[in-house]
Protein backbone atom coordinates (compact mmCIF):
# COMPACT_ATOMS: atom_id res chain seq x y z
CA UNK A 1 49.59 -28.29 -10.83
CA UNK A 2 47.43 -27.49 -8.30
CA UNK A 3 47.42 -23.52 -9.43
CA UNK A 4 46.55 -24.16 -12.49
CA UNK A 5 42.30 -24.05 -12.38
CA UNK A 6 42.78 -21.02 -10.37
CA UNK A 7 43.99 -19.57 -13.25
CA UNK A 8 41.69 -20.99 -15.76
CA UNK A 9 39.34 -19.46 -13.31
CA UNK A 10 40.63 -15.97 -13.20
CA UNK A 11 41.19 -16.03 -17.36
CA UNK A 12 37.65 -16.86 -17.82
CA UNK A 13 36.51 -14.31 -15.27
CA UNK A 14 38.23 -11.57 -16.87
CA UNK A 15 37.19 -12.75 -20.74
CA UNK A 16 33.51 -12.10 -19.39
CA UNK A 17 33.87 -8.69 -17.94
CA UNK A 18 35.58 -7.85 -20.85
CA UNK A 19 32.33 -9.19 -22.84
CA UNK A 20 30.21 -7.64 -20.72
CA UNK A 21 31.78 -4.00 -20.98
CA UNK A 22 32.27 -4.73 -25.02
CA UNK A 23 28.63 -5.68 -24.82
CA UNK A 24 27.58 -2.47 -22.62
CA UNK A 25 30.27 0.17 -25.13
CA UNK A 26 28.53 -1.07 -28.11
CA UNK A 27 24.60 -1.02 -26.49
CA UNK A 28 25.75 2.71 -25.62
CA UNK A 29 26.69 2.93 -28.74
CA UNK A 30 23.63 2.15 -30.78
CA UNK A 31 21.30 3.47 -29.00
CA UNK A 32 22.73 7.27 -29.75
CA UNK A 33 22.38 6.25 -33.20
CA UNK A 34 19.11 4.81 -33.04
CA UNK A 35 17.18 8.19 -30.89
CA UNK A 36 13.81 7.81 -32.05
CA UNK A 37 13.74 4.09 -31.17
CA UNK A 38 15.77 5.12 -28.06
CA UNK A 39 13.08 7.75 -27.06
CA UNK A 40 10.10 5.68 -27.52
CA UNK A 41 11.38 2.45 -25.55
CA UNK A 42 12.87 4.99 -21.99
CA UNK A 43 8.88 6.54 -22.31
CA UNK A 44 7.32 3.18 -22.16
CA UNK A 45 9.15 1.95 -19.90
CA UNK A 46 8.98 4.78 -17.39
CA UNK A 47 5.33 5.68 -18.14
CA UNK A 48 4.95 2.17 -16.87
CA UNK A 49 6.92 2.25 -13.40
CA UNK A 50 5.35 5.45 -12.88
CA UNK A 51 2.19 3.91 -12.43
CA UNK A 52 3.19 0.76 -10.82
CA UNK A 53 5.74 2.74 -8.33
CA UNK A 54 3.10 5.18 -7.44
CA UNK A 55 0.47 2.23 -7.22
CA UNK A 56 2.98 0.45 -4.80
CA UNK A 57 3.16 3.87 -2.77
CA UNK A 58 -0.50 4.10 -2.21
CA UNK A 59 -0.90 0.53 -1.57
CA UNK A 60 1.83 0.97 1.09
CA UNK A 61 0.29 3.86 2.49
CA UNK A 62 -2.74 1.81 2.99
CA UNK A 63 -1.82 -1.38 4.38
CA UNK A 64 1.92 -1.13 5.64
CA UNK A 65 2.80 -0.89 9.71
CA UNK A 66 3.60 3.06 9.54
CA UNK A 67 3.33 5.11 12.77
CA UNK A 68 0.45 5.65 14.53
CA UNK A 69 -0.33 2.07 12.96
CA UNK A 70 3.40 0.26 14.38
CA UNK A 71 2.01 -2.47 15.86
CA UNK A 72 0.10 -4.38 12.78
CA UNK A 73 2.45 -7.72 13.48
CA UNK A 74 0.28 -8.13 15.97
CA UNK A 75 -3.21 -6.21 15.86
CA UNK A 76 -6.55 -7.44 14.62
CA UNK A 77 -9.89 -5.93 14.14
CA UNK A 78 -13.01 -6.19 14.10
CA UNK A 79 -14.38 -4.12 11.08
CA UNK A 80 -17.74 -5.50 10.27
CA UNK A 81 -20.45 -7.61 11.92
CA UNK A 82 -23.63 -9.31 9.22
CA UNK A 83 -26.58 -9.67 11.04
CA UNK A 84 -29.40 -11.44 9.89
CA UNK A 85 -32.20 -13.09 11.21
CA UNK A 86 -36.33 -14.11 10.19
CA UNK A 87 -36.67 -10.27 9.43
CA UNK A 88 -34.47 -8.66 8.51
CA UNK A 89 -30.13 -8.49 7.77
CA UNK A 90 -27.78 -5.76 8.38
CA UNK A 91 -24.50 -5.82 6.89
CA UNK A 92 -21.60 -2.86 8.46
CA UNK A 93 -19.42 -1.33 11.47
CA UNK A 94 -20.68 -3.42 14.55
CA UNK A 95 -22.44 -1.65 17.28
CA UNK A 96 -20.90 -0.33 20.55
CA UNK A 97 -22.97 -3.25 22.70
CA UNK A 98 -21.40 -5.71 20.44
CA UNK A 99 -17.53 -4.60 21.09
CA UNK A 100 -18.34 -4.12 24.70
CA UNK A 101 -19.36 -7.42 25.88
CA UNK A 102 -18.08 -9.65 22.78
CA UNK A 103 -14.68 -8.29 22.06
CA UNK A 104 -13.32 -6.17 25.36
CA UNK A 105 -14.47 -9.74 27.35
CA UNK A 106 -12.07 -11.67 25.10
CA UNK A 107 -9.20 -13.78 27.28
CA UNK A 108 -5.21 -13.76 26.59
CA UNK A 109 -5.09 -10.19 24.89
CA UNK A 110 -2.90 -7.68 25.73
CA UNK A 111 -5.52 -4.66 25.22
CA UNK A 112 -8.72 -3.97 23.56
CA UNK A 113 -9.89 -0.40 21.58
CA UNK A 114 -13.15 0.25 20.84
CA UNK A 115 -13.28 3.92 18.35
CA UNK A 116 -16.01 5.12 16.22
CA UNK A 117 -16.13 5.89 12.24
CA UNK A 118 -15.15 9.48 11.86
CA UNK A 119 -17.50 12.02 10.74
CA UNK A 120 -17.42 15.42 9.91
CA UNK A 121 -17.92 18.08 13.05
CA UNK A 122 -18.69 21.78 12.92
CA UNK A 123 -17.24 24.51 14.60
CA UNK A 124 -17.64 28.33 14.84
CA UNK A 125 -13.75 30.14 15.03
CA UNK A 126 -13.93 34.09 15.74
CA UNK A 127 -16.80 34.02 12.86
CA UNK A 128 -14.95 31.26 10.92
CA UNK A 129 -16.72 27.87 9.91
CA UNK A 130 -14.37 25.26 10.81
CA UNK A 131 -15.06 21.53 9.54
CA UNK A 132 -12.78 18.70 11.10
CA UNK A 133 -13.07 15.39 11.00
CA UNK A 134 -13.82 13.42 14.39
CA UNK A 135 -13.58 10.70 16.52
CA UNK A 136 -14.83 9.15 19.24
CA UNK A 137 -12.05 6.79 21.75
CA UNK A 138 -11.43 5.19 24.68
CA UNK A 139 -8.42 5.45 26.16
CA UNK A 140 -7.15 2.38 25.25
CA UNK A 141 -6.82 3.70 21.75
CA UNK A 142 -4.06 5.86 22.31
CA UNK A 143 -2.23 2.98 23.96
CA UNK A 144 -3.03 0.18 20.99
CA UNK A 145 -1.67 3.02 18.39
CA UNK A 146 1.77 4.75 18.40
CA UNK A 147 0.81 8.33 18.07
CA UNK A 148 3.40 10.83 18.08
CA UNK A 149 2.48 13.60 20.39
CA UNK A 150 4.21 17.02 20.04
CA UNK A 151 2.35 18.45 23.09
CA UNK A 152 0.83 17.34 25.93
CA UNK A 153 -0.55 13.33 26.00
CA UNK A 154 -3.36 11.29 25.18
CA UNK A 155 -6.53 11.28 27.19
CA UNK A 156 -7.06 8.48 29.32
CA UNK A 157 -9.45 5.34 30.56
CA UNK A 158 -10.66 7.64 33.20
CA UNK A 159 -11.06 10.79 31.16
CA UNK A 160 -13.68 8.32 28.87
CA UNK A 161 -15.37 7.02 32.13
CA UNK A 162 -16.60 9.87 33.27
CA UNK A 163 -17.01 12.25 30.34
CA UNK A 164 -14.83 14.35 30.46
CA UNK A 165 -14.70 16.90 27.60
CA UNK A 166 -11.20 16.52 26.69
CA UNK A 167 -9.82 16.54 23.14
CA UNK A 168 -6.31 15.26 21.35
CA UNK A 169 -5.94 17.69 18.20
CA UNK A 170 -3.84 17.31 15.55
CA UNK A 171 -0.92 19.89 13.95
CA UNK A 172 -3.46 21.02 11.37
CA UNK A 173 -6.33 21.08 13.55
CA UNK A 174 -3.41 23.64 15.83
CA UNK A 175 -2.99 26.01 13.38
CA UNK A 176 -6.55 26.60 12.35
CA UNK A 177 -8.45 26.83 15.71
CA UNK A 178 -5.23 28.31 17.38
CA UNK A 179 -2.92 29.82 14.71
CA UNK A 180 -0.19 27.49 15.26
CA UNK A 181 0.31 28.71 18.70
CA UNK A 182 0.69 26.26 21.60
CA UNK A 183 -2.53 24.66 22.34
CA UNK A 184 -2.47 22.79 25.39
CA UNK A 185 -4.84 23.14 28.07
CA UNK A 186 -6.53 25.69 25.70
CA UNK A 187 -10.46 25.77 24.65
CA UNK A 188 -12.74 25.35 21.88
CA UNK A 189 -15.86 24.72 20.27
CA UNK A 190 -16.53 21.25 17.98
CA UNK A 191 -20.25 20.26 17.42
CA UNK A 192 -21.84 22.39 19.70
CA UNK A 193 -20.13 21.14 22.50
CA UNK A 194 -16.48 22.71 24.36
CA UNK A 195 -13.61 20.47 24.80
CA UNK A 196 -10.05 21.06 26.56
CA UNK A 197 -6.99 20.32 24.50
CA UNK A 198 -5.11 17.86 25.91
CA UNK A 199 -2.88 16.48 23.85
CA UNK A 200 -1.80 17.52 19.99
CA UNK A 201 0.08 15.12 17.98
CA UNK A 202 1.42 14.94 14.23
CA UNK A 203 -0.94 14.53 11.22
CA UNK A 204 -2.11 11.77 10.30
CA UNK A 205 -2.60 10.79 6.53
CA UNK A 206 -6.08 9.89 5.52
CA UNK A 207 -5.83 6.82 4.01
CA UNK A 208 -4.78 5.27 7.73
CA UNK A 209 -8.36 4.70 7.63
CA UNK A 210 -8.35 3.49 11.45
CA UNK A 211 -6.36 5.69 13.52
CA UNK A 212 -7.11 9.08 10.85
CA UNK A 213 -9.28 12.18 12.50
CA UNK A 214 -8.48 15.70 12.72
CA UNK A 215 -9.96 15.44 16.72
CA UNK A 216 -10.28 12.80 19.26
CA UNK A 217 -12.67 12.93 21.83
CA UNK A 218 -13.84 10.21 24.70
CA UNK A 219 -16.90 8.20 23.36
CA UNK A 220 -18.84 9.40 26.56
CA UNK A 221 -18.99 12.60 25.58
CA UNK A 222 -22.17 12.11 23.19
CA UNK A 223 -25.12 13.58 24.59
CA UNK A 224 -26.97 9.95 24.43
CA UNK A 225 -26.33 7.07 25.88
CA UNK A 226 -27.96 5.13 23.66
CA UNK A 227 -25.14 3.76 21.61
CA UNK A 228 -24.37 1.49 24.42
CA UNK A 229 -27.33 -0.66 23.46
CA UNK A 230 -26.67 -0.90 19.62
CA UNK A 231 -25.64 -4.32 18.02
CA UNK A 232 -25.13 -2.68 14.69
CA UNK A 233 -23.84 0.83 14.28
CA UNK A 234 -20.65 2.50 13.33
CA UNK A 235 -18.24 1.27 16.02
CA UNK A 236 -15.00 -0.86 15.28
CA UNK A 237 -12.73 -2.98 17.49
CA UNK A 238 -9.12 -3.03 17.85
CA UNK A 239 -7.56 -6.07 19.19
CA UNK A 240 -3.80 -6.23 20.24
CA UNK A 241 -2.12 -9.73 20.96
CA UNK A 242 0.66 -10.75 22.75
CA UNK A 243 1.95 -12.22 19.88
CA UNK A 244 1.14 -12.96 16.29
CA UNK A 245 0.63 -16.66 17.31
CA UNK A 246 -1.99 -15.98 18.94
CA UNK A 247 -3.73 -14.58 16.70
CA UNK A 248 -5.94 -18.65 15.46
CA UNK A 249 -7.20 -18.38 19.46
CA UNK A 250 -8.27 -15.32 19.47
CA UNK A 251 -10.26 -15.86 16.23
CA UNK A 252 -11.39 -18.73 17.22
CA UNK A 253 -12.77 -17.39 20.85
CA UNK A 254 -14.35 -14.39 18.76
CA UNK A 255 -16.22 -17.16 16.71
CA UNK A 256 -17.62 -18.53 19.92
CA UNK A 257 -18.73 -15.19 20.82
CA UNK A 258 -20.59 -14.40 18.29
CA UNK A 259 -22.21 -17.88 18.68
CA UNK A 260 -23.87 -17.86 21.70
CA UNK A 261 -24.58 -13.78 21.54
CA UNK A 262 -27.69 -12.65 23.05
CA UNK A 263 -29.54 -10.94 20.67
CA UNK A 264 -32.53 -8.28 22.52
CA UNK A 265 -34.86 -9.47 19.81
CA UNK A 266 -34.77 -12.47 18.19
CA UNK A 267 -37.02 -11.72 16.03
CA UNK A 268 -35.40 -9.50 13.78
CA UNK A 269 -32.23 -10.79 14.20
CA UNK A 270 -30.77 -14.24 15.27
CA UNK A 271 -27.20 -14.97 13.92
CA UNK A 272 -24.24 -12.66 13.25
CA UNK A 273 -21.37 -13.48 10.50
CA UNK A 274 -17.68 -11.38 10.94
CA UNK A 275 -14.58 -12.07 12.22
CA UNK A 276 -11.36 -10.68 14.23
CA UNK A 277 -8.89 -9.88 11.05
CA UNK A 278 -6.32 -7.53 9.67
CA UNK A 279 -7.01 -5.03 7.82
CA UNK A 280 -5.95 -6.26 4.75
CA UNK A 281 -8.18 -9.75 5.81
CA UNK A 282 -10.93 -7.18 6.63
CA UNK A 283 -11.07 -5.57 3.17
CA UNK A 284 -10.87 -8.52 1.10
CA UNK A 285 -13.73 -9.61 2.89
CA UNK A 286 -15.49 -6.65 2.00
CA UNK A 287 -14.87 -6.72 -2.14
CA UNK A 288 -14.17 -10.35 -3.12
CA UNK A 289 -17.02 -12.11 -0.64
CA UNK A 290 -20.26 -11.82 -1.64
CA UNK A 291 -21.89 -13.37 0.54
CA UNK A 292 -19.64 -11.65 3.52
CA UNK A 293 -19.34 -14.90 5.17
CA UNK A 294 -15.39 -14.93 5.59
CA UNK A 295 -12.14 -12.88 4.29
CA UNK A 296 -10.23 -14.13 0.83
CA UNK A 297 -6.83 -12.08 1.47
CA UNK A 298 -5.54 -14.16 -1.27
CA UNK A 299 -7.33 -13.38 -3.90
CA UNK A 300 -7.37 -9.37 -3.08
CA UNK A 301 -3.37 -10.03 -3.02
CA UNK A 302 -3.88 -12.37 -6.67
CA UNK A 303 -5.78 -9.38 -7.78
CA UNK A 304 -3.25 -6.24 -7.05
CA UNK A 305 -0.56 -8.77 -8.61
CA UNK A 306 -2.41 -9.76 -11.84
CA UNK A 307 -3.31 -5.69 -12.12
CA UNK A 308 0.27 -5.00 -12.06
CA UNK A 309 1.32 -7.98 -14.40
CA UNK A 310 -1.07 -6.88 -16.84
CA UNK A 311 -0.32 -3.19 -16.82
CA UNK A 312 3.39 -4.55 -17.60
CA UNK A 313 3.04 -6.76 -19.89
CA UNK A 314 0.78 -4.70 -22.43
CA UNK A 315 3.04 -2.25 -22.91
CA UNK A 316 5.85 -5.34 -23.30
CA UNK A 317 4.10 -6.30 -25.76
CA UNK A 318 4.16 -3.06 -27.84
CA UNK A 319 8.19 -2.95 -26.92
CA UNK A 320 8.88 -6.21 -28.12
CA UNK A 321 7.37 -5.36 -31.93
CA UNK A 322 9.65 -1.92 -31.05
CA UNK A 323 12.64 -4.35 -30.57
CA UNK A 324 11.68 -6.45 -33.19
CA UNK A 325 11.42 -3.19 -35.68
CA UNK A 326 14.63 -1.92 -34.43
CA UNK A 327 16.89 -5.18 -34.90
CA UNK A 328 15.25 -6.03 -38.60
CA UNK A 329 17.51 -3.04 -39.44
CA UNK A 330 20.41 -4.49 -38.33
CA UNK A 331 19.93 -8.10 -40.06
CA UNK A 332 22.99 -6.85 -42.05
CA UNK A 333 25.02 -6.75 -38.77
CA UNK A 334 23.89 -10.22 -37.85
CA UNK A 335 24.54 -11.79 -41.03
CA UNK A 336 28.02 -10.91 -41.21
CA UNK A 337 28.44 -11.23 -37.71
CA UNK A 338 27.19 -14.89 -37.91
CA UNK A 339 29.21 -15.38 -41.23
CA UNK A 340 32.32 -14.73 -39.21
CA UNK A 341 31.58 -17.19 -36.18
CA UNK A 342 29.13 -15.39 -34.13
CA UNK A 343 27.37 -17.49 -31.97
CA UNK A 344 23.41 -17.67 -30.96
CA UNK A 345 24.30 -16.80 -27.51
CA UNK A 346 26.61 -14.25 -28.32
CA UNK A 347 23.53 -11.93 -30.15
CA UNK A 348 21.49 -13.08 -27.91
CA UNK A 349 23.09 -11.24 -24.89
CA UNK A 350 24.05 -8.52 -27.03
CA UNK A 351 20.65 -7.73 -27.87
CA UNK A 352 19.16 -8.22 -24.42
CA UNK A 353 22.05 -6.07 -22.89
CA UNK A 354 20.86 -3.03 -24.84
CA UNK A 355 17.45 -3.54 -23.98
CA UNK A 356 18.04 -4.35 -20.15
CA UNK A 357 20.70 -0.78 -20.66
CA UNK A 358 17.21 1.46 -22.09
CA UNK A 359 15.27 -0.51 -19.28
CA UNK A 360 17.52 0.73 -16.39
CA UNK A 361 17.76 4.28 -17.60
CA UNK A 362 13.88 4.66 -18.18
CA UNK A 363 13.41 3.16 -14.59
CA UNK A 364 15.56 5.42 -13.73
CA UNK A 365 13.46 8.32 -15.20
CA UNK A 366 10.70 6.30 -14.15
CA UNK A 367 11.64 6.47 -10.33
CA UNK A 368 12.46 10.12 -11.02
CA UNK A 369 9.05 11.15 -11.93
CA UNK A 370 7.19 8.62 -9.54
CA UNK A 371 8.99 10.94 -6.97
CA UNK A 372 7.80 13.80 -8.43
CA UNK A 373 4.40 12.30 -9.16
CA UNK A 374 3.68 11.60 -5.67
CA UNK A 375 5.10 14.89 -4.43
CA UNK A 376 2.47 16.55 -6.45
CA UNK A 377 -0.12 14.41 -5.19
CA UNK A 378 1.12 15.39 -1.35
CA UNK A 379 1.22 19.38 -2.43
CA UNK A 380 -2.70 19.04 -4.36
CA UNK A 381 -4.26 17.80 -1.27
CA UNK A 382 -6.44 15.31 -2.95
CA UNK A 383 -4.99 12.67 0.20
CA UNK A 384 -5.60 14.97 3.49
CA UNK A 385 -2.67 14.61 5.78
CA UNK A 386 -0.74 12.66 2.57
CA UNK A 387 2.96 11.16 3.70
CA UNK A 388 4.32 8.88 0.07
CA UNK A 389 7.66 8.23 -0.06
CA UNK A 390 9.68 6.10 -2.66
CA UNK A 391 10.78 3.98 0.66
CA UNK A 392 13.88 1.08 0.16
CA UNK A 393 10.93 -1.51 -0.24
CA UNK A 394 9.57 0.65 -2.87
CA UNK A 395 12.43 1.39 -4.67
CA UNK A 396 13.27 -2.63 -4.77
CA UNK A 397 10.02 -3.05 -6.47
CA UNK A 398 10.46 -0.66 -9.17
CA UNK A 399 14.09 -2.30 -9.87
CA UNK A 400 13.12 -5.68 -10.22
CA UNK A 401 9.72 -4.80 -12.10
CA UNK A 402 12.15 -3.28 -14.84
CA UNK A 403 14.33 -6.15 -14.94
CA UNK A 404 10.94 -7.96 -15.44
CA UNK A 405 9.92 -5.13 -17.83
CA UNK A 406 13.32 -5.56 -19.72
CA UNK A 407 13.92 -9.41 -20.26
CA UNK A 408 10.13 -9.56 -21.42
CA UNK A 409 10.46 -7.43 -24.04
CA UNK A 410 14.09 -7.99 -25.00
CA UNK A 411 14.29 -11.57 -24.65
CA UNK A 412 11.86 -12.85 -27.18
CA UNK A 413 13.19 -10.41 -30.24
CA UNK A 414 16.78 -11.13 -29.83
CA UNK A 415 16.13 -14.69 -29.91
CA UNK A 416 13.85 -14.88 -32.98
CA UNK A 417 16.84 -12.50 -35.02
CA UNK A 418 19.94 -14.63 -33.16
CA UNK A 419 18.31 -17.60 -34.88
CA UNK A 420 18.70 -16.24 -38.36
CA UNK A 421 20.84 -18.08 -41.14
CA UNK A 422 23.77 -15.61 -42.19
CA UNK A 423 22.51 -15.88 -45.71
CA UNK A 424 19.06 -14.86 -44.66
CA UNK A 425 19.99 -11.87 -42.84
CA UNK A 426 21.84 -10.58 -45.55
CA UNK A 427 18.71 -11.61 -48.25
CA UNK A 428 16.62 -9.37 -45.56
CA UNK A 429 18.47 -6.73 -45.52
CA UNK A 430 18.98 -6.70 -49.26
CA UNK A 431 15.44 -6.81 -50.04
């Protein structure tokens, strides 16, 4: 007696895989008879992951931990700096003086990076007019980032010390000053000024907004020395901590900082507003704080996710009257179906089955093209330096969106036409 729910077990098992594959032969089967229907439904449903795989993509390229940028578990920043006082406010990049004394002085980090915004840098190439993007490092940088160097190294604290016009290049920056041939220890020419390759390391894309140049140089190489006076300028901080935990201290020390900074007049400016953040924290408090006085990561996050909700549903919406269309012709098929014992449940999962079927195969073709998509947008150049890829996290994302995708717009239709009266359905279809 005791084997016997075993095999109630296995019987029941095996009814409903036999359900299921009747369910999956006769979704197959239909939707070869019903093309145009068929056609329409994979389109809008690929169309769709296209642009939410391919959002996902960029959005990953953005924010992620990729190399040079492998340490974002535990790295903060400090991205912006408000200023304002009886005269006047300034709202942007901090100043050099500001990272200097305010974030380098800051207790129970492991290291501290101070770089400047790149900016476009001229340079004359046997009669060629080069443009590259640059910037300015210490040589901390290269030891908060994970660049991947295939010659040579990074320059170093020392090198930035005493101003020494050294220069880490990247593979593009290689091929057009040198033709692709080995670079280090090599020469050349970048605003005006000579610099001695050093190091050359891999591209990187330019939407790693912090790490991306085409050269970096020490920041003592400008001809002033101005910049180390400058509260506000175009300077950013990168902060690396032992561990993610302590990232609340740090903030909070940073805070204290900026409260008791010495301002060299106070009569122009008396307070300063930022904070030590990710980048994602540091963004959000760019576009959804107006008045700049702290970071709203959730609501940036709220926003990407209602974005891709809505993009979703509305075409949903247009599939479900699709659905809708495409099982009115079949009210025949339910009547008689429900006029020999069919249940509810049993249409139900029919129905939903064939969507989920046209679901899978346009996210399929959806996943396809996003590839493609964002291959095209590497080759066109539009992204300098672009590296997308339809990454495992990625491609997780685009499956469960179309399961999403598919149980919105299936659900709803077979439930309304399972709920029929057998007489009904046939009155439909005879009228």
């Amino acid at each position: 007696m005791g084997g016997e729910p075993a095999v109630d077990v296995e019987r029941v098992d095996g009814a409903e895989k036999i359900m299921l594959a009747n369910y999956l032969k006769l979704a197959w089967r239909v939707l070869l008879r019903r093309k145009f229907f068929t056609l329409v439904s994979l389109f809008g449903v690929a169309l769709t992951l296209v642009v939410l795989t391919v959002g996902a993509a960029l959005l990953d390229h953005v924010f992620a931990a990729h190399p040079p940028e492998s340490r974002l578990d535990r790295t903060l920043g400090v991205f912006h700096l408000r200023l304002k006082g009886p005269q006047a406010q300034s709202t942007g990049p901090p100043g050099y003086r500001i990272l200097d004394r305010e974030v380098r002085t800051l207790d129970g980090v492991e290291r501290v990076a101070i770089f400047q915004l790149q900016r476009t840098a001229v340079s004359y190439q046997d009669g060629r007019k080069i443009r590259s993007w640059m910037k300015r490092t210490d040589g901390e940088f290269w030891k908060v980032l994970d660049f991947r160097f295939v010659e040579g190294g990074p320059f170093t604290t020392a090198d930035e010390a005493n101003g020494n016009h050294v220069a880490v290049i990247n593979e593009a920056s290689r091929d057009r000053f040198f033709g692709g041939a080995p670079a280090l220890g090599r020469s050349f020419e970048l605003d005006g000024q000579r610099f001695r390759v050093v190091g050359v390391v891999e591209d990187v894309p330019f939407l790693r907004f912090v790490p991306f140049a085409d050269v970096w140089v020490p920041i003592s190489t400008q001809r002033s020395t101005s910049y180390r006076n400058d509260i506000n300028g175009d300077y950013m901080g990168l902060i690396l901590a032992h561990d993610r935990s302590d990232f609340p201290a740090i903030q909070e020390q940073y805070q204290e900082h900026l409260a008791h900074l010495q301002f060299p007049d106070p009569e122009e400016f008396d307070h300063a507003i930022g904070g030590a953040e990710t980048f994602f924290e540091a963004v959000s408090r760019l576009f959804m704080s107006s008045d700049f006085e702290e970071s709203h990561p959730g609501r940036l996050l709220s926003f990407f996710l209602a974005a891709a909700f809505l993009f979703m549903v509305l075409p949903a919406v247009n599939l479900v009257n699709l659905n809708l269309s495409r099982i009115l012709e079949r009210t025949s098929e339910i009547g008689v179906r429900k006029a020999f014992g069919g249940s509810s449940m049993a249409l139900v999962g029919q129905f939903v089955v064939e969507n989920l079927v046209v679901t899978l195969l346009g996210a399929a073709l959806g996943l396809v093209l996003s590839a493609g998509v964002l291959r095209a947008i590497e080759a066109s150049g539009v992204i300098p330096y672009a590296d997308l890829t339809l990454n495992l996290r990625i491609f997780l994302y685009g499956v469960a969106a179309a399961f999403a995708f598919g149980l919105l717009s299936g659900v709803y239709p077979a439930w309304r036409m399972a709920r029929l009266h057998p007489v009904e359905a046939l009155r439909r279809r005879s009228s």
